[in-house]
Protein backbone atom coordinates (compact mmCIF):
# COMPACT_ATOMS: atom_id res chain seq x y z
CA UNK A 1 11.70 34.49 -10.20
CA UNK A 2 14.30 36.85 -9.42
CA UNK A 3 12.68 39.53 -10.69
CA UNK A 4 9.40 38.98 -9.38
CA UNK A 5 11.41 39.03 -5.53
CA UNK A 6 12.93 42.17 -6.92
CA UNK A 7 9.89 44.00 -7.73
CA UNK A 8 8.60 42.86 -4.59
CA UNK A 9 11.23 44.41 -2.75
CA UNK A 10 11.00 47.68 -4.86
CA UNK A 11 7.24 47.92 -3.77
CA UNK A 12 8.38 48.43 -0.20
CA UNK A 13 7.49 51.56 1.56
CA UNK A 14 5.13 52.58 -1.64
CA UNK A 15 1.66 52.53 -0.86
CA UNK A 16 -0.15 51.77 -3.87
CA UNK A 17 -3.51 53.53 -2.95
CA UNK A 18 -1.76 56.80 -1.76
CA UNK A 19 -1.19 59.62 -3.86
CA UNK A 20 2.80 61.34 -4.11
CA UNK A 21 3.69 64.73 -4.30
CA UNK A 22 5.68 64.68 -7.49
CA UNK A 23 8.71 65.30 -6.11
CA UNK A 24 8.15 62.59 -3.26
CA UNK A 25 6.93 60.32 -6.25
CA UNK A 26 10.31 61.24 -8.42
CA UNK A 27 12.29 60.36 -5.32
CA UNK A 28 10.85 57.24 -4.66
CA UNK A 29 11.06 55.93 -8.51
CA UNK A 30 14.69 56.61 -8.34
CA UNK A 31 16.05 54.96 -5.11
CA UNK A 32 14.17 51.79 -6.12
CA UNK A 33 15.60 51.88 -9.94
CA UNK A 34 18.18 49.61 -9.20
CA UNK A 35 18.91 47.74 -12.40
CA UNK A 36 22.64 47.25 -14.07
CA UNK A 37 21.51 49.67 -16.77
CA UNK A 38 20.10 53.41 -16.53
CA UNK A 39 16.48 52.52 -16.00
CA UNK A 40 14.57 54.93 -18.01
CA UNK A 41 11.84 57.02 -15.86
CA UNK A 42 8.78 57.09 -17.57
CA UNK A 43 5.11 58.71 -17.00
CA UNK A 44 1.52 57.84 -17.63
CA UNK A 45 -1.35 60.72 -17.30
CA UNK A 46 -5.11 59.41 -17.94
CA UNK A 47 -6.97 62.45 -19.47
CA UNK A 48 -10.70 62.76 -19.02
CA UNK A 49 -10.94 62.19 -23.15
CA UNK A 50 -12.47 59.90 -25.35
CA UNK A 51 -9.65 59.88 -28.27
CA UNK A 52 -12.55 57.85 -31.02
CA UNK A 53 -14.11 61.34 -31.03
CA UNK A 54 -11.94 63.67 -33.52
CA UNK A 55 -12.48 66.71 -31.10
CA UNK A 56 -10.65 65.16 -27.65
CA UNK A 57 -7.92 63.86 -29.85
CA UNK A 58 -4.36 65.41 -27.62
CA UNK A 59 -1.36 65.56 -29.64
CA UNK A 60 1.56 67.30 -29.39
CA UNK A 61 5.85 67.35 -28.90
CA UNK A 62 7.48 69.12 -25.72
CA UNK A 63 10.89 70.03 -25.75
CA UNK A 64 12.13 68.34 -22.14
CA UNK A 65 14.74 71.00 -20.82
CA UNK A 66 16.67 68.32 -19.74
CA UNK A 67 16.49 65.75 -22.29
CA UNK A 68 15.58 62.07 -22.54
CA UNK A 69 18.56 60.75 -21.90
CA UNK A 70 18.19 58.46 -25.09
CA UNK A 71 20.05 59.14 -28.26
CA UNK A 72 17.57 58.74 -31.42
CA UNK A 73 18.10 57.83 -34.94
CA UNK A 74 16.46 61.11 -37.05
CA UNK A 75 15.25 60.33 -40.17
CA UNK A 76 14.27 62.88 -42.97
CA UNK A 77 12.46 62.41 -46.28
CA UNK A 78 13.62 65.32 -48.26
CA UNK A 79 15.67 66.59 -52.02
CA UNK A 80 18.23 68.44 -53.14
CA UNK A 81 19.31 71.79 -51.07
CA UNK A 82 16.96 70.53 -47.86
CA UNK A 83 18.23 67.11 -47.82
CA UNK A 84 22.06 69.07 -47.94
CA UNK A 85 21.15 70.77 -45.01
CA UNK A 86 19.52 67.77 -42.78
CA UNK A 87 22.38 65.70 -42.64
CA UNK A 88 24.29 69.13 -41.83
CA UNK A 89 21.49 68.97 -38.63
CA UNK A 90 22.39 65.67 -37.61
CA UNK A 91 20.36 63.61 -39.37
CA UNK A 92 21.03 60.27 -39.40
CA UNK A 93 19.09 59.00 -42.37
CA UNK A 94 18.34 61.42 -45.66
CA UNK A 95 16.66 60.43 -48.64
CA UNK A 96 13.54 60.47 -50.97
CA UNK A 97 12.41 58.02 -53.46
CA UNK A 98 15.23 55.65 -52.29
CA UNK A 99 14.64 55.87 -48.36
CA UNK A 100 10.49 55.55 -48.96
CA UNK A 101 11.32 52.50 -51.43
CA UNK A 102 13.70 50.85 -47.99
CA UNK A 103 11.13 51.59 -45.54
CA UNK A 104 8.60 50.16 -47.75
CA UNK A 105 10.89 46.81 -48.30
CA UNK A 106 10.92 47.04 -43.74
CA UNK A 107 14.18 49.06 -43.53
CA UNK A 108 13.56 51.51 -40.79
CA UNK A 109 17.30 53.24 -39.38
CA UNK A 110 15.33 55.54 -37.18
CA UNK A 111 13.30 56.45 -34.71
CA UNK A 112 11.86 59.94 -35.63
CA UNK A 113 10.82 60.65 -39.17
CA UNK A 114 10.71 64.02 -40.44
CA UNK A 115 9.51 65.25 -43.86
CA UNK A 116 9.48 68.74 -46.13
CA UNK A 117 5.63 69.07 -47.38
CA UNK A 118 6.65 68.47 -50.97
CA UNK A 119 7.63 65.18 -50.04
CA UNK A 120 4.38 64.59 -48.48
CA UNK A 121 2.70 62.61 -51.14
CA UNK A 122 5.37 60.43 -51.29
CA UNK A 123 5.63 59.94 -47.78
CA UNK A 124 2.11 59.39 -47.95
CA UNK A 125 2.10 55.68 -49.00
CA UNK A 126 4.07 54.80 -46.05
CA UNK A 127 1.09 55.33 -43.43
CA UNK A 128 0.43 51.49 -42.91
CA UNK A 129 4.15 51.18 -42.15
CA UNK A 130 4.98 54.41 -40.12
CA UNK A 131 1.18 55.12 -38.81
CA UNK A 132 1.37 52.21 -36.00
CA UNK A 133 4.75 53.08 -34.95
CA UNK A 134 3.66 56.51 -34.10
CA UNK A 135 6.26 57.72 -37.48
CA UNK A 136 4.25 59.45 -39.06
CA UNK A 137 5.44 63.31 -40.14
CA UNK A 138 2.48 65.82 -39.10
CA UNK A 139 2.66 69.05 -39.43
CA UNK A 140 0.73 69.36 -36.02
CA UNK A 141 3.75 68.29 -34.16
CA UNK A 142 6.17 70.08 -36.55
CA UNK A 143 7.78 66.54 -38.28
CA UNK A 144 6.78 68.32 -42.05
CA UNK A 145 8.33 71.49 -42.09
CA UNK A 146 10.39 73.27 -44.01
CA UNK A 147 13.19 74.44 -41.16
CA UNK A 148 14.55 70.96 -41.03
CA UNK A 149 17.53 72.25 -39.00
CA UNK A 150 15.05 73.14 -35.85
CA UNK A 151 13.31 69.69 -36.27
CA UNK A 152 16.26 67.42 -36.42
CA UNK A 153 18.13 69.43 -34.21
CA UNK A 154 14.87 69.71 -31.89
CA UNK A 155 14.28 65.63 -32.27
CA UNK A 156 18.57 65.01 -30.84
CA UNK A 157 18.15 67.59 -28.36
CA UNK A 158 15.12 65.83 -26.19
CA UNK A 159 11.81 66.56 -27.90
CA UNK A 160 9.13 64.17 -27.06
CA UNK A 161 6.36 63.40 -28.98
CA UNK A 162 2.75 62.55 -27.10
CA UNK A 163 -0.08 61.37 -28.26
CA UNK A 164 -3.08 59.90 -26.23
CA UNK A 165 -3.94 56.26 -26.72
CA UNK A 166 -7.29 54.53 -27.13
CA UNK A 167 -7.61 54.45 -23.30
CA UNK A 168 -6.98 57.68 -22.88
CA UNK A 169 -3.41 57.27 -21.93
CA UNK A 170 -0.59 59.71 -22.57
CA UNK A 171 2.46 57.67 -21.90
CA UNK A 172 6.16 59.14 -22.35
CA UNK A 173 10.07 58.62 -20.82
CA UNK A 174 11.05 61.90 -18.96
CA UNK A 175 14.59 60.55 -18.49
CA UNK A 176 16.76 58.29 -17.39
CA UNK A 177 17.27 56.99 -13.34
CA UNK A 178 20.81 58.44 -13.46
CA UNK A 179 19.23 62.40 -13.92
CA UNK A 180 18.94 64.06 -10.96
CA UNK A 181 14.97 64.69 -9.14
CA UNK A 182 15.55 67.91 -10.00
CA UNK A 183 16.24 67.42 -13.27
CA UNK A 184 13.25 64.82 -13.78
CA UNK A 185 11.07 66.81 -11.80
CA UNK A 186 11.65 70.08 -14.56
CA UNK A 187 10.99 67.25 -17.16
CA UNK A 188 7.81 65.75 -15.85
CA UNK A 189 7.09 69.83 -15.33
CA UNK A 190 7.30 70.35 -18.91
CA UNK A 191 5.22 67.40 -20.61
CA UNK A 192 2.41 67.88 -18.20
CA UNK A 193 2.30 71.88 -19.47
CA UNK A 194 2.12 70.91 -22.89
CA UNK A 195 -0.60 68.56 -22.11
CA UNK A 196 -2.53 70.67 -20.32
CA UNK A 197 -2.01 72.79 -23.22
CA UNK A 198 -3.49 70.79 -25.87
CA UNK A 199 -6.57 70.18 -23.81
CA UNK A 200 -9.21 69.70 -26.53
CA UNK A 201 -12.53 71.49 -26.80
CA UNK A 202 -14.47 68.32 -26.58
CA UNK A 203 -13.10 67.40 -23.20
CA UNK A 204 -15.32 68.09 -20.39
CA UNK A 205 -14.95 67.48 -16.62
CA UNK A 206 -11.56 66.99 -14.94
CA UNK A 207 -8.65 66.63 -17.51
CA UNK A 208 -5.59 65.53 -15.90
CA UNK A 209 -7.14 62.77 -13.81
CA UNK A 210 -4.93 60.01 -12.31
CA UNK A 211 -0.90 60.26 -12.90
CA UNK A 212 1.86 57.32 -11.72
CA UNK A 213 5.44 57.31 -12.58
CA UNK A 214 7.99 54.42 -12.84
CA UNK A 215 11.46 53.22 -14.13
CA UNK A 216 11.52 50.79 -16.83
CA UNK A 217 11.74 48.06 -13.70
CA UNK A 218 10.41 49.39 -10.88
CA UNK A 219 6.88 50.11 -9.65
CA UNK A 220 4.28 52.54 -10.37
CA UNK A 221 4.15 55.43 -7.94
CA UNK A 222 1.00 57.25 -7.88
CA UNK A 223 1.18 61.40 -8.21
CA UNK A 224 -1.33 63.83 -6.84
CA UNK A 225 -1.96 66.02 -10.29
CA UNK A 226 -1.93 69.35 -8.56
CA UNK A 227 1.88 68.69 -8.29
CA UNK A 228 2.17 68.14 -11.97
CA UNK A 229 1.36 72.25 -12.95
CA UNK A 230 3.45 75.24 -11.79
């Protein structure tokens, strides 16, 4: 009960219907994250794609300038010399046939997963365990590479992976309520470029279509998606 009458009371002054600048929208998400914890401010961009079809499938990872304000667990599946020099990165988890035999048996210490190609087939008979969790290394997004120092290092420093659900949904956190609008408002900036960027070739009509932002208790503000680019 209390937090339905504190959601209500968030939701005043926000027009639901209206659309936000996104610095008005930022603004507003903040001053009504009021929780005992540093909400974290997330957004939601519905694309004009049909993800069934392989060729309006958007994928990608963004480096926020900023960073996410959340501290993740790196994981890396690699041997000898390249698993030396991951845990030199940062990484919090290092292994090969023993980490892939752990995750197997539901041991998962992290929250990115990164793997050299050689340890791809391996790797490869974790996809019903790492697939739904959005764990899965992909070259694509650079999480099998060689340069393991960029990716862990990239994966602590506030890279965000995206990845458009069934709905056509991009969802991703852009930082936490205690980061400045300026700060949020560079973040939001950045993921919305590198989704514009990975516009497939089978999308047609208007791309970035409807965009709202919110903090992990507060409610949805809606953005006008001209305000999202330059």
């Amino acid at each position: 009960m209390a937090i339905g009458k504190r959601l209500n009371k968030a939701r005043e002054g926000v027009d639901r219907e209206k659309l936000y600048p996104l610095v008005d929208a930022i603004k507003m998400v903040k001053e009504r994250a009021k929780s005992k914890f540093d909400e974290t401010i997330e957004i939601a961009i519905n694309l004009g794609v049909d993800p069934r079809h392989a060729d309006q499938m958007v994928r990608g990872v963004v480096n926020l300038p900023n960073g996410t304000g959340r501290t993740l667990r790196v994981g890396v599946f690699a041997r000898g010399a390249k698993a030396e020099e991951a845990k030199a990165a940062g990484a919090d988890v290092v292994g090969a046939e023993d980490l892939v035999e752990k995750v197997q048996g539901g041991q998962i210490d992290f929250d990115r997963c990164i793997a050299t190609p050689d340890m791809m087939p391996l790797v490869g008979r974790l996809g019903k365990v790492l697939g739904p969790r959005g764990m899965m290394p992909n070259p694509k997004i650079g999480t099998v590479t060689m340069d393991v120092t960029s990716a862990v290092k990239g994966a602590k420093g506030g890279s965000v992976e995206f990845r458009v659900e069934k709905a056509g949904i991009v969802q991703a956190g852009i930082g936490k309520a205690s980061f400045s609008e300026d700060k949020l408002v560079q973040n939001v900036k950045a993921l919305a470029d590198a989704v514009a960027k990975a516009k497939p070739a089978g999308s047609k009509g208007t791309y970035i279509q409807r965009v709202a932002v919110s903090s992990t208790m507060g409610p949805g503000v809606k953005v006008e998606p001209g305000t999202l680019l330059g």
